[in-house]
PDB file of N, CA and C in Angstrom:
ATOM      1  N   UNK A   1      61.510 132.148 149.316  1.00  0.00           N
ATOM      2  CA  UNK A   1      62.667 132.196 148.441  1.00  0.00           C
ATOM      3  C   UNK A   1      62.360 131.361 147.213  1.00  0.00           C
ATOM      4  N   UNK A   2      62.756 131.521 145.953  1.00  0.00           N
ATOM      5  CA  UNK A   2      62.501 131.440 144.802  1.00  0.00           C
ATOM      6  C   UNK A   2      63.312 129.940 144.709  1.00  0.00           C
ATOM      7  N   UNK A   3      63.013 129.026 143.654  1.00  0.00           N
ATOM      8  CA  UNK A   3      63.607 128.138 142.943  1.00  0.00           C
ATOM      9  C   UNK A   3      64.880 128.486 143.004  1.00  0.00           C
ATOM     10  N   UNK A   4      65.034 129.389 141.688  1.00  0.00           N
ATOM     11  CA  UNK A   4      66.380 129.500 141.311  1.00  0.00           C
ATOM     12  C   UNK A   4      67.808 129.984 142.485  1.00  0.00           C
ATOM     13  N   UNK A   5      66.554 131.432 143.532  1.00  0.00           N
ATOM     14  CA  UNK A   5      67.952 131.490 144.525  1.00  0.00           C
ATOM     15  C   UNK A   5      68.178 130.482 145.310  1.00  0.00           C
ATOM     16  N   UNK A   6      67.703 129.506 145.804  1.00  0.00           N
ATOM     17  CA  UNK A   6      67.886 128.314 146.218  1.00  0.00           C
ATOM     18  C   UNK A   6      69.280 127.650 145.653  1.00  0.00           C
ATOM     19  N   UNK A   7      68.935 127.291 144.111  1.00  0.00           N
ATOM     20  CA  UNK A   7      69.401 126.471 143.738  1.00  0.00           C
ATOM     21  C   UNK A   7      71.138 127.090 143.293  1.00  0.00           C
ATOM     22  N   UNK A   8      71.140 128.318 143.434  1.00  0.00           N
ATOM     23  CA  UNK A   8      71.996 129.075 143.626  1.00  0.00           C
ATOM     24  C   UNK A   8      72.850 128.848 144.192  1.00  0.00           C
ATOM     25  N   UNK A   9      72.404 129.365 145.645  1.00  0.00           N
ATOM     26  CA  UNK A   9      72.856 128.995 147.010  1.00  0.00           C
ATOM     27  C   UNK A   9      73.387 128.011 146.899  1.00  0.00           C
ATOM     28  N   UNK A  10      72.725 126.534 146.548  1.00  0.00           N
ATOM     29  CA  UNK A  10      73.138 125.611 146.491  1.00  0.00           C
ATOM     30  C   UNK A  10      75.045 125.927 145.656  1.00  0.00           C
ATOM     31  N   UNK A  11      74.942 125.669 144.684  1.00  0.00           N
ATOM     32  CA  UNK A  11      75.860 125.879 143.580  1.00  0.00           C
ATOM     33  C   UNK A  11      77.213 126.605 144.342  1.00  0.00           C
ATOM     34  N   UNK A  12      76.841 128.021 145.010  1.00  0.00           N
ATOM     35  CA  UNK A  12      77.535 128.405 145.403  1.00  0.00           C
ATOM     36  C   UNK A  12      78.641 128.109 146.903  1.00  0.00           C
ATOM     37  N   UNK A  13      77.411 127.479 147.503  1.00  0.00           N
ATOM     38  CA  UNK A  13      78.125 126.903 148.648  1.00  0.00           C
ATOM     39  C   UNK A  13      79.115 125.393 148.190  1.00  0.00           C
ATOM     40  N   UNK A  14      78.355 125.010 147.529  1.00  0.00           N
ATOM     41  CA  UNK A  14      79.019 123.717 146.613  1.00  0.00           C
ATOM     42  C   UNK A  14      80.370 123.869 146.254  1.00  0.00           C
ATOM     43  N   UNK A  15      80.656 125.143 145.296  1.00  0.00           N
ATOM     44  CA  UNK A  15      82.104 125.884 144.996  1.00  0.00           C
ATOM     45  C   UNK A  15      82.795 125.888 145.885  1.00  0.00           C
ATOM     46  N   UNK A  16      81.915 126.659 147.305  1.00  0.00           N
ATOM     47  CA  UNK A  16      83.221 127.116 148.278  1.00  0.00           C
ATOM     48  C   UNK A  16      83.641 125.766 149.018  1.00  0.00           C
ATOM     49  N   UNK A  17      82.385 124.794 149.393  1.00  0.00           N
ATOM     50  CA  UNK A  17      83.267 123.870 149.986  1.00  0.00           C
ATOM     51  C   UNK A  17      84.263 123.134 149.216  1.00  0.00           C
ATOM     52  N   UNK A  18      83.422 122.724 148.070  1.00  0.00           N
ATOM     53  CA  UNK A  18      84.708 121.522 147.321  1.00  0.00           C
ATOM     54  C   UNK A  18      85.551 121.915 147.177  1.00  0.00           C
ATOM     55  N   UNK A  19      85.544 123.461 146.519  1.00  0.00           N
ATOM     56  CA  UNK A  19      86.854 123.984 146.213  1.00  0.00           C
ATOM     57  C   UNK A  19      87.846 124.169 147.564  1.00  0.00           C
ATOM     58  N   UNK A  20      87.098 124.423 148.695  1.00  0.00           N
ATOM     59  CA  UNK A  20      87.886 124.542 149.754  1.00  0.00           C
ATOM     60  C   UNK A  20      88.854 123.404 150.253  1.00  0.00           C
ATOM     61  N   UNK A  21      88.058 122.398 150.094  1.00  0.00           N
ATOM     62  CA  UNK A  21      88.537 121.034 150.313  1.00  0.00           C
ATOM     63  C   UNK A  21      89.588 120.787 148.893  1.00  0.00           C
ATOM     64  N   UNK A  22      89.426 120.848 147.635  1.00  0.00           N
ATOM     65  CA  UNK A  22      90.515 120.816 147.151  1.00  0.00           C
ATOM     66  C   UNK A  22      91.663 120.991 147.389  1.00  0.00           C
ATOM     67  N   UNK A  23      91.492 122.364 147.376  1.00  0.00           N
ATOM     68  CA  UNK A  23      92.947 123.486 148.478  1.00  0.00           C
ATOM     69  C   UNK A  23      93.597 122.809 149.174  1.00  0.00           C
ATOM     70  N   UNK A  24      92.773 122.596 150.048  1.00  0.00           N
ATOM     71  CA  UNK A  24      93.369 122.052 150.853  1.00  0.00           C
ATOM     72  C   UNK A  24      93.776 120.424 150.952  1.00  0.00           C
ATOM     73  N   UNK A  25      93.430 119.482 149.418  1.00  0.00           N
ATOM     74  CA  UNK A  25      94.153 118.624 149.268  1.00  0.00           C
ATOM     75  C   UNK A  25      95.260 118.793 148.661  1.00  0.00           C
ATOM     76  N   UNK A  26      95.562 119.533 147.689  1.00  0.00           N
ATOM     77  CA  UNK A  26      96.708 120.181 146.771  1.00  0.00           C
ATOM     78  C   UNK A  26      97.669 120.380 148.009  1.00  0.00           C
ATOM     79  N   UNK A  27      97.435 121.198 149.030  1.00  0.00           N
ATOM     80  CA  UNK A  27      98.167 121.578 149.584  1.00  0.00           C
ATOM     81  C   UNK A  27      98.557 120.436 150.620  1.00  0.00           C
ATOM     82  N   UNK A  28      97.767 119.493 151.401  1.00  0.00           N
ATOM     83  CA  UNK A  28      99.075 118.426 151.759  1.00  0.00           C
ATOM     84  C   UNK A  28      98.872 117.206 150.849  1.00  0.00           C
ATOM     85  N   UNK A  29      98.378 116.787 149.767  1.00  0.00           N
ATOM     86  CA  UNK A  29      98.734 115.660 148.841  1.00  0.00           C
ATOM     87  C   UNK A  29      99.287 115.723 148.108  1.00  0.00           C
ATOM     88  N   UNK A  30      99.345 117.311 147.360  1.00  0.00           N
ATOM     89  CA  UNK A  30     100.154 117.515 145.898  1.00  0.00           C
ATOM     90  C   UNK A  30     101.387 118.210 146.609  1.00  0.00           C
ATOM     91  N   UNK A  31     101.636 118.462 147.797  1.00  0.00           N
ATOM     92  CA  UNK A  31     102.645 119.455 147.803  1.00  0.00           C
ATOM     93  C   UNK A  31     102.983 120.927 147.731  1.00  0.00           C
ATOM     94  N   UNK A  32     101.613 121.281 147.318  1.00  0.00           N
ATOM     95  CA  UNK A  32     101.079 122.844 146.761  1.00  0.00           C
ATOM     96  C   UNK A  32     101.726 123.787 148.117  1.00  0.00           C
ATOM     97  N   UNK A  33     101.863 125.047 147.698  1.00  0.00           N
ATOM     98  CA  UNK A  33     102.562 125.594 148.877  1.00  0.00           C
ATOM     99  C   UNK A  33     101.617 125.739 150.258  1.00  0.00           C
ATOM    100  N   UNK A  34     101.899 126.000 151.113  1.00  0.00           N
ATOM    101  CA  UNK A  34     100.863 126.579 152.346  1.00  0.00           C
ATOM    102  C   UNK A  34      99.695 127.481 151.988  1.00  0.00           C
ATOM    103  N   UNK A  35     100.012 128.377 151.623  1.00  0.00           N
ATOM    104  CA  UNK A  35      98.651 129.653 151.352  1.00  0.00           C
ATOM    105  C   UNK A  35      97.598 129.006 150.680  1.00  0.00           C
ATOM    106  N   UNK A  36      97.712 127.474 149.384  1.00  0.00           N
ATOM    107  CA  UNK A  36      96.726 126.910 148.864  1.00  0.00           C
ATOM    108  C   UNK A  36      95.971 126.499 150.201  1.00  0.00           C
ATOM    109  N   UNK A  37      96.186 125.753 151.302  1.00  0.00           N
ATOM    110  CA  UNK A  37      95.634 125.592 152.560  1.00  0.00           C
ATOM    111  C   UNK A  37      95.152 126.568 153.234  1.00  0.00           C
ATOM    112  N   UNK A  38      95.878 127.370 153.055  1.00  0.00           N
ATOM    113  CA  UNK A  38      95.097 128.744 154.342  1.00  0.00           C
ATOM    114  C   UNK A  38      93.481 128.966 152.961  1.00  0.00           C
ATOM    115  N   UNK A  39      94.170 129.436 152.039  1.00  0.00           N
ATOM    116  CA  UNK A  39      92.937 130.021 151.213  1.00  0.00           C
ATOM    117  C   UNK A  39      91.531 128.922 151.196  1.00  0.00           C
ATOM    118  N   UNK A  40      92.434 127.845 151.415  1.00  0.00           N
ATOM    119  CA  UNK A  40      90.788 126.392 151.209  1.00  0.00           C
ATOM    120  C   UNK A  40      90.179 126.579 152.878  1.00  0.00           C
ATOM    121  N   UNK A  41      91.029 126.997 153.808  1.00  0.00           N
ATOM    122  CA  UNK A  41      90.323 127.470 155.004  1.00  0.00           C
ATOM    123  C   UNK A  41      88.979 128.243 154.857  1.00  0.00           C
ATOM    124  N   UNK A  42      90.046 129.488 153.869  1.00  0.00           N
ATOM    125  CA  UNK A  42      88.908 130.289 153.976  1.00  0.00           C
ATOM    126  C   UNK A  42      87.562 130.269 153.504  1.00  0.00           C
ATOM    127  N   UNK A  43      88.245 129.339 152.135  1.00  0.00           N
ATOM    128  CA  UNK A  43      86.400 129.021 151.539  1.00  0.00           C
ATOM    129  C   UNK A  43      85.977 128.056 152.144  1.00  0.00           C
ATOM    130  N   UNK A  44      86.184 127.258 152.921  1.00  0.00           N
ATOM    131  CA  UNK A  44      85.132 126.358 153.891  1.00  0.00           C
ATOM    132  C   UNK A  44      84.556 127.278 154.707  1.00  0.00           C
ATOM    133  N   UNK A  45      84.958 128.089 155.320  1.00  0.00           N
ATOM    134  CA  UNK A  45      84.427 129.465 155.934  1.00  0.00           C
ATOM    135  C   UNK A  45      83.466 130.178 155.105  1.00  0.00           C
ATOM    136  N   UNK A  46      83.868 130.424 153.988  1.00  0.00           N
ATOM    137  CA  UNK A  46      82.786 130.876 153.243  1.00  0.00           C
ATOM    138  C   UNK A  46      81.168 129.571 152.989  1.00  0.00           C
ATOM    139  N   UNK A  47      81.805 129.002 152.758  1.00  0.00           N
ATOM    140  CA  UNK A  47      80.958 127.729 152.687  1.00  0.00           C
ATOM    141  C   UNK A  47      79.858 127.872 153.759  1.00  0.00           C
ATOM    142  N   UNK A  48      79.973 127.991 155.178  1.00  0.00           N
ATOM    143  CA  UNK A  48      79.092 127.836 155.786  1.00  0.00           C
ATOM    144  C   UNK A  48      78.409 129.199 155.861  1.00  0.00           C
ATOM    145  N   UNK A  49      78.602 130.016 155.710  1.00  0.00           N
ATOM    146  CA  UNK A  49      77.950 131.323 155.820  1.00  0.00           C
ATOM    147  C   UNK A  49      77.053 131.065 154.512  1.00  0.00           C
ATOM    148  N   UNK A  50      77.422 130.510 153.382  1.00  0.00           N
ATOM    149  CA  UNK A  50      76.451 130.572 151.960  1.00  0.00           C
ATOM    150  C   UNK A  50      75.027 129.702 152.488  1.00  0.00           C
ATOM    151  N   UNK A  51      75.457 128.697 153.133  1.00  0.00           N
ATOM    152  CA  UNK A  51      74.464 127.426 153.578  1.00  0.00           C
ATOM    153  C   UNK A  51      73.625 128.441 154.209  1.00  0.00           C
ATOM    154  N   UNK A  52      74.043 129.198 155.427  1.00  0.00           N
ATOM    155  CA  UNK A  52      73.408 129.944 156.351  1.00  0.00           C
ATOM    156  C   UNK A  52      72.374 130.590 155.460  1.00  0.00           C
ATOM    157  N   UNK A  53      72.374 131.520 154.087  1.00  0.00           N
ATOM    158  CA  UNK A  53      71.367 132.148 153.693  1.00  0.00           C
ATOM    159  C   UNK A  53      70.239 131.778 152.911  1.00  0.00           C
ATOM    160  N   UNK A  54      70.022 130.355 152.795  1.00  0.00           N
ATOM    161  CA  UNK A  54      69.156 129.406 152.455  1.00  0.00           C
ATOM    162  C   UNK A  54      67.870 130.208 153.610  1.00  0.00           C
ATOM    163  N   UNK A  55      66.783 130.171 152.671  1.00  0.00           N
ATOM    164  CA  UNK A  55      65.439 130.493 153.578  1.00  0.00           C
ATOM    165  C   UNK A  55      64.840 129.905 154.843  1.00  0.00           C
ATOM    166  N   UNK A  56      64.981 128.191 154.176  1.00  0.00           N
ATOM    167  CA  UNK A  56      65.184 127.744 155.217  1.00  0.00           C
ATOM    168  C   UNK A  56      65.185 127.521 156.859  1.00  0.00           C
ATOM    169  N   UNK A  57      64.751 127.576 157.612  1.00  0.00           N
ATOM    170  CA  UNK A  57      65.171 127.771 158.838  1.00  0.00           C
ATOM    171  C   UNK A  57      65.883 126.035 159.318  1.00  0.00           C
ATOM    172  N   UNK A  58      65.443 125.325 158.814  1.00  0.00           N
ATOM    173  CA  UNK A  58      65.928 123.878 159.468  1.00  0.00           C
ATOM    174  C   UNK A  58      67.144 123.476 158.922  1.00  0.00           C
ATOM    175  N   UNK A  59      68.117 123.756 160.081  1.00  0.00           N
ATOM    176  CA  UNK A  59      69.667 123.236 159.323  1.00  0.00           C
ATOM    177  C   UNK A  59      69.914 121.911 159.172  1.00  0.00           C
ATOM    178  N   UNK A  60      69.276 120.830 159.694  1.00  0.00           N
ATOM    179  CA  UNK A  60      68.995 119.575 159.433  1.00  0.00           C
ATOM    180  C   UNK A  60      68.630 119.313 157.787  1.00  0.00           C
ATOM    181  N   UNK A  61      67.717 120.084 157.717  1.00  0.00           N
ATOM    182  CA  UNK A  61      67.139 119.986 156.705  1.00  0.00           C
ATOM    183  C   UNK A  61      68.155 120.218 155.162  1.00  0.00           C
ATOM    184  N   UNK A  62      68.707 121.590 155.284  1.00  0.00           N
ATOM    185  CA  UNK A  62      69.254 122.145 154.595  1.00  0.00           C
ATOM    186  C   UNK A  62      70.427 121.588 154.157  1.00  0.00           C
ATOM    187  N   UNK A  63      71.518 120.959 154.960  1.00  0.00           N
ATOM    188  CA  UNK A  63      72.571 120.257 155.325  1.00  0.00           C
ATOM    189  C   UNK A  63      72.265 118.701 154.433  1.00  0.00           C
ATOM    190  N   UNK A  64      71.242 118.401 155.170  1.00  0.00           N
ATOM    191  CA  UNK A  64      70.747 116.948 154.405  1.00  0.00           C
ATOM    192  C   UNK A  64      71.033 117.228 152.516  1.00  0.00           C
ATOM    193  N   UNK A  65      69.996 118.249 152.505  1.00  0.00           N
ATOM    194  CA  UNK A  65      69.485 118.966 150.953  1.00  0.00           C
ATOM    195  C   UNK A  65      71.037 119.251 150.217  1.00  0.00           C
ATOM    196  N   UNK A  66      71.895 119.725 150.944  1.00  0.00           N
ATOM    197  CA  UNK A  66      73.216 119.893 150.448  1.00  0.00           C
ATOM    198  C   UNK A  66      73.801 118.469 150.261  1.00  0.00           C
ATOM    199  N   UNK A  67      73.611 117.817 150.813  1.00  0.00           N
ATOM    200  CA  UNK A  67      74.504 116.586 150.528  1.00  0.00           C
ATOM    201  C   UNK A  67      74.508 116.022 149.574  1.00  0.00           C
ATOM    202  N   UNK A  68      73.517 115.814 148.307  1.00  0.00           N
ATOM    203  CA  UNK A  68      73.050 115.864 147.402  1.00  0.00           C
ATOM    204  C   UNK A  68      73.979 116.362 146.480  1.00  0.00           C
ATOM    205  N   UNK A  69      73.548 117.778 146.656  1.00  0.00           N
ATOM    206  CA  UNK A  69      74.816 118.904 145.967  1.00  0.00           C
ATOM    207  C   UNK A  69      76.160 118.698 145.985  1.00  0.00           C
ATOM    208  N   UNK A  70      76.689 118.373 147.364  1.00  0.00           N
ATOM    209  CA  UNK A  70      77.838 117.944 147.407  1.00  0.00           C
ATOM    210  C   UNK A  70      78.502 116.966 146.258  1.00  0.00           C
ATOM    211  N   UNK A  71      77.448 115.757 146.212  1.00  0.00           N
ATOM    212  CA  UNK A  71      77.717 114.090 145.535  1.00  0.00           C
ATOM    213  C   UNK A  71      78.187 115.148 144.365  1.00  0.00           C
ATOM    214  N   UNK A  72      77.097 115.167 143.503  1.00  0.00           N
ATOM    215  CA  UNK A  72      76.848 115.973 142.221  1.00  0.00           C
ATOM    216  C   UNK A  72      78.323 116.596 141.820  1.00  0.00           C
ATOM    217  N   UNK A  73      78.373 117.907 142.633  1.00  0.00           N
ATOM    218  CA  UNK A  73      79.077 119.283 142.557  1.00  0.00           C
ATOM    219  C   UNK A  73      80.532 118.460 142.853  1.00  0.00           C
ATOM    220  N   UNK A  74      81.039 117.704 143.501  1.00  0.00           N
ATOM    221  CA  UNK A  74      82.293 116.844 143.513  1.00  0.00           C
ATOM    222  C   UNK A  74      82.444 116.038 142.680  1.00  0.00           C
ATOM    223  N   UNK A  75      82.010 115.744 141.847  1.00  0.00           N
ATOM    224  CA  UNK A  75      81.996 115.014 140.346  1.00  0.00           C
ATOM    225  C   UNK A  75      82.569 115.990 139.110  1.00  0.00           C
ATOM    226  N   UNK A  76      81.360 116.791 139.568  1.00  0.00           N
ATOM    227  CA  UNK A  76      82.112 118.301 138.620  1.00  0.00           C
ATOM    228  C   UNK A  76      82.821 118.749 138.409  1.00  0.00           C
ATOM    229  N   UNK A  77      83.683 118.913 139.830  1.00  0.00           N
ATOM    230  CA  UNK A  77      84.600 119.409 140.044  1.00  0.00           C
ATOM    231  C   UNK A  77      86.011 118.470 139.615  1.00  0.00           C
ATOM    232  N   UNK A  78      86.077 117.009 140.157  1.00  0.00           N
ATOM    233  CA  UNK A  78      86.457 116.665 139.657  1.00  0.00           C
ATOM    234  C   UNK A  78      87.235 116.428 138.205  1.00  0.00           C
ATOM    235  N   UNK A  79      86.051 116.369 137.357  1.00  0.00           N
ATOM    236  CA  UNK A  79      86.140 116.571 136.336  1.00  0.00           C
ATOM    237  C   UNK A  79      86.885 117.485 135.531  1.00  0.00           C
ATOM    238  N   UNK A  80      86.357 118.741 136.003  1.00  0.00           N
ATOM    239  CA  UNK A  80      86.666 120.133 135.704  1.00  0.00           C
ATOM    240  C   UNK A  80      88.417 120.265 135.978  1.00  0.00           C
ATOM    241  N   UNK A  81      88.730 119.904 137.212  1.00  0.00           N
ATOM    242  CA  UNK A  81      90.377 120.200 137.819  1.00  0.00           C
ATOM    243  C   UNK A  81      90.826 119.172 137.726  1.00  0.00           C
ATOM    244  N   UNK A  82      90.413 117.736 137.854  1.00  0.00           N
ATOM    245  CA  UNK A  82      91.762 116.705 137.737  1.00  0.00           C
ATOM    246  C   UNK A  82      90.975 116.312 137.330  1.00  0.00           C
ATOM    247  N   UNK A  83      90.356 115.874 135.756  1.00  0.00           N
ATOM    248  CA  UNK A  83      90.198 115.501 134.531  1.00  0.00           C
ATOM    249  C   UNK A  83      89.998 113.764 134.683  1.00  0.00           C
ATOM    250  N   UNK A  84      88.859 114.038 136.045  1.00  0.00           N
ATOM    251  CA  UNK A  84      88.554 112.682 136.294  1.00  0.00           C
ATOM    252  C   UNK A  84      87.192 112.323 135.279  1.00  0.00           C
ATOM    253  N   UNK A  85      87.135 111.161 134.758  1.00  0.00           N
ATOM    254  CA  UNK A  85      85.656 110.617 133.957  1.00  0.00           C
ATOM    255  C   UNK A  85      84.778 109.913 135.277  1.00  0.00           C
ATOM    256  N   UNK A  86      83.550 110.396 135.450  1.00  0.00           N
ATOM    257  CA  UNK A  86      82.840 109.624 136.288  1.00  0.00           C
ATOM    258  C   UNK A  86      82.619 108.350 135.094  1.00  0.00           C
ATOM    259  N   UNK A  87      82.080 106.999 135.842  1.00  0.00           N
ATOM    260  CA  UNK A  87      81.445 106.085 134.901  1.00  0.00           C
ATOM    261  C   UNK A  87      79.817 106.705 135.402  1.00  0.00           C
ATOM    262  N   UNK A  88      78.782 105.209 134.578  1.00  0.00           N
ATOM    263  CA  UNK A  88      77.444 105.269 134.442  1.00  0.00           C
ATOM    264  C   UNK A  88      77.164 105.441 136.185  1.00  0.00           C
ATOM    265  N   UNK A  89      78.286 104.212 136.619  1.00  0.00           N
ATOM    266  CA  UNK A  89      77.294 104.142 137.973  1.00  0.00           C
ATOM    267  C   UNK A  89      77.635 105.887 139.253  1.00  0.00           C
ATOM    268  N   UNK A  90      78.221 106.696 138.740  1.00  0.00           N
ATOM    269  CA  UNK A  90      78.603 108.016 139.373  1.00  0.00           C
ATOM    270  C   UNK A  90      77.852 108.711 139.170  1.00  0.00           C
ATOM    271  N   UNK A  91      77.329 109.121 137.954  1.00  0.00           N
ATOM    272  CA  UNK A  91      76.570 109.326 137.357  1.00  0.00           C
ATOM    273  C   UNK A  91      75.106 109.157 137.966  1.00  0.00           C
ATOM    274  N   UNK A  92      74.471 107.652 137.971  1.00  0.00           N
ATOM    275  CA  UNK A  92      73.544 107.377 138.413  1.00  0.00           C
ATOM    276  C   UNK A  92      73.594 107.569 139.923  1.00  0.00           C
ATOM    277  N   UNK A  93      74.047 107.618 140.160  1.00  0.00           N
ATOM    278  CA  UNK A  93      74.017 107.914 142.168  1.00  0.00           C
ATOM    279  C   UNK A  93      74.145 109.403 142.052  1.00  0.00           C
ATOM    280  N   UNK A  94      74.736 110.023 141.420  1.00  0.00           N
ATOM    281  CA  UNK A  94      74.546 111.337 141.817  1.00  0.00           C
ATOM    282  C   UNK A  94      73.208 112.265 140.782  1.00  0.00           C
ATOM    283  N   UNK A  95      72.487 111.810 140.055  1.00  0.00           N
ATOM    284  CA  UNK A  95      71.547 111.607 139.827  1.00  0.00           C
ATOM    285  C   UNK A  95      70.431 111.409 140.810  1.00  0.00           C
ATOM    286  N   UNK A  96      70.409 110.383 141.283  1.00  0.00           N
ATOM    287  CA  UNK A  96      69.219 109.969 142.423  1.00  0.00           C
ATOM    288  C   UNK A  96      69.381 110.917 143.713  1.00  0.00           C
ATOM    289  N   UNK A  97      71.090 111.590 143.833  1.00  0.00           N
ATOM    290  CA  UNK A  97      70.998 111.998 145.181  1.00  0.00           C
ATOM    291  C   UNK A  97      70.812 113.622 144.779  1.00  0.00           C
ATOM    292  N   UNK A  98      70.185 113.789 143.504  1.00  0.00           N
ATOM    293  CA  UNK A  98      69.948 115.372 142.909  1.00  0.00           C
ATOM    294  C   UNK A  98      68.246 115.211 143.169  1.00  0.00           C
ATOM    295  N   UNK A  99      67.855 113.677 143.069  1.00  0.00           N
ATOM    296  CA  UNK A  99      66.172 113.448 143.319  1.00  0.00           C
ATOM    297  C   UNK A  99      65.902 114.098 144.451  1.00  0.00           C
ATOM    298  N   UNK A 100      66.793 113.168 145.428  1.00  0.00           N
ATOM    299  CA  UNK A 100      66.839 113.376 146.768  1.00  0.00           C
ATOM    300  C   UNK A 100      66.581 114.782 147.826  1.00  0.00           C
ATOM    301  N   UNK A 101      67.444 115.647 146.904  1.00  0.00           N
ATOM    302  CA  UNK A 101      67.968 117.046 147.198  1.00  0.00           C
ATOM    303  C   UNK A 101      66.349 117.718 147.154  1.00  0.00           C
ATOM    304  N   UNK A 102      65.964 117.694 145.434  1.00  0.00           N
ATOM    305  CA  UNK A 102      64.690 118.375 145.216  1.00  0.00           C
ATOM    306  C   UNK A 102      63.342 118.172 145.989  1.00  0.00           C
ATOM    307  N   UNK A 103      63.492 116.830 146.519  1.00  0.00           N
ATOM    308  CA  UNK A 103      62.532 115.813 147.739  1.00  0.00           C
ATOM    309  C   UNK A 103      62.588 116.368 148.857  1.00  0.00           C
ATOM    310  N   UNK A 104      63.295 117.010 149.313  1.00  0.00           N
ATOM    311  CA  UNK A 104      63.709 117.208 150.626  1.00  0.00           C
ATOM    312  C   UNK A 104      63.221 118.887 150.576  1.00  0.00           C
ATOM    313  N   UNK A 105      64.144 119.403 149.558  1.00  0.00           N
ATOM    314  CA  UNK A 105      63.687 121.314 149.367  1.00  0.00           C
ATOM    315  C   UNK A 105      62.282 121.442 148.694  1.00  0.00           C
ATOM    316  N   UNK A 106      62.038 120.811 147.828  1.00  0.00           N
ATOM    317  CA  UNK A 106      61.011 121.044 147.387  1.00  0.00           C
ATOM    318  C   UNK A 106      59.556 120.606 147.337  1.00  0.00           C
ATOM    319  N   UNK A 107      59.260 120.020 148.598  1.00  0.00           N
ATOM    320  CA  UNK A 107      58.140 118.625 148.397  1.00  0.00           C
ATOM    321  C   UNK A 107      57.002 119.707 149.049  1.00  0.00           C
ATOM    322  N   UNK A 108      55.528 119.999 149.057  1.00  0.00           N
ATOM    323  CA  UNK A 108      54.791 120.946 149.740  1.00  0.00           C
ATOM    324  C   UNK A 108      54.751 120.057 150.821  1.00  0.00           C
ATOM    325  N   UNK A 109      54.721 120.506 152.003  1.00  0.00           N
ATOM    326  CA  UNK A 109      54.613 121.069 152.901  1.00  0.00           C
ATOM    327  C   UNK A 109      53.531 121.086 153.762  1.00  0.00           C
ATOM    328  N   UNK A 110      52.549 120.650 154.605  1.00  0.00           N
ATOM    329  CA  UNK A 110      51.744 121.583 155.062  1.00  0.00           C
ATOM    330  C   UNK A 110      52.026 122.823 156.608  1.00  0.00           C
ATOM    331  N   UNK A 111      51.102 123.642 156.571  1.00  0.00           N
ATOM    332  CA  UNK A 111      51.538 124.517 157.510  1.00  0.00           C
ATOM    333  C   UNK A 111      51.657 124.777 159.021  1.00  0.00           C
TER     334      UNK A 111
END
């Protein structure tokens, strides 16, 4: 599997969980109606099926490699929907844990 669908994957599973987990904070922190909860169900559901099509075979591995993504992609998101500012040091940790990510998926290997 290629760089980019990787990093894809990544991205995409990233969406469904955070966003799932949003949902489903809106829905019991903000008050948001019920269906915002059922629907963040569903993309955590989606979430793990995206992880699943990583080339990959080691879910240890992969899971680890996501966590990374996670730090990152929840900053973003952040940002993006409740108009949070990371500082330097958010920034820098999710930085190192993007090192981390590429260390883990991308380091050769032998066979």
């Amino acid at each position: 599997m290629g760089i980019i669908k990787i990093i894809i994957l990544f991205v995409l599973a990233a969406a469904a969980e955070i966003g799932g987990a949003w949902l489903v904070w809106q829905a019991v922190r903000e008050d948001k109606t019920w269906w915002w909860a059922a629907l963040g169900v569903v993309a955590l559901g989606a979430y793990g099926f995206i992880a699943s099509l990583q080339a990959d075979a080691n879910f240890g591995r992969v899971l680890a490699a996501y966590g990374g993504v996670f730090i990152a992609g929840s900053l973003v998101w952040g940002m993006i929907f409740d108009k949070f500012s990371p500082d330097r040091w958010d920034i820098m940790g999710a930085l190192v844990a993007l090192a981390g990510v590429s260390i883990i998926m991308f380091a050769p290997r032998g066979a």
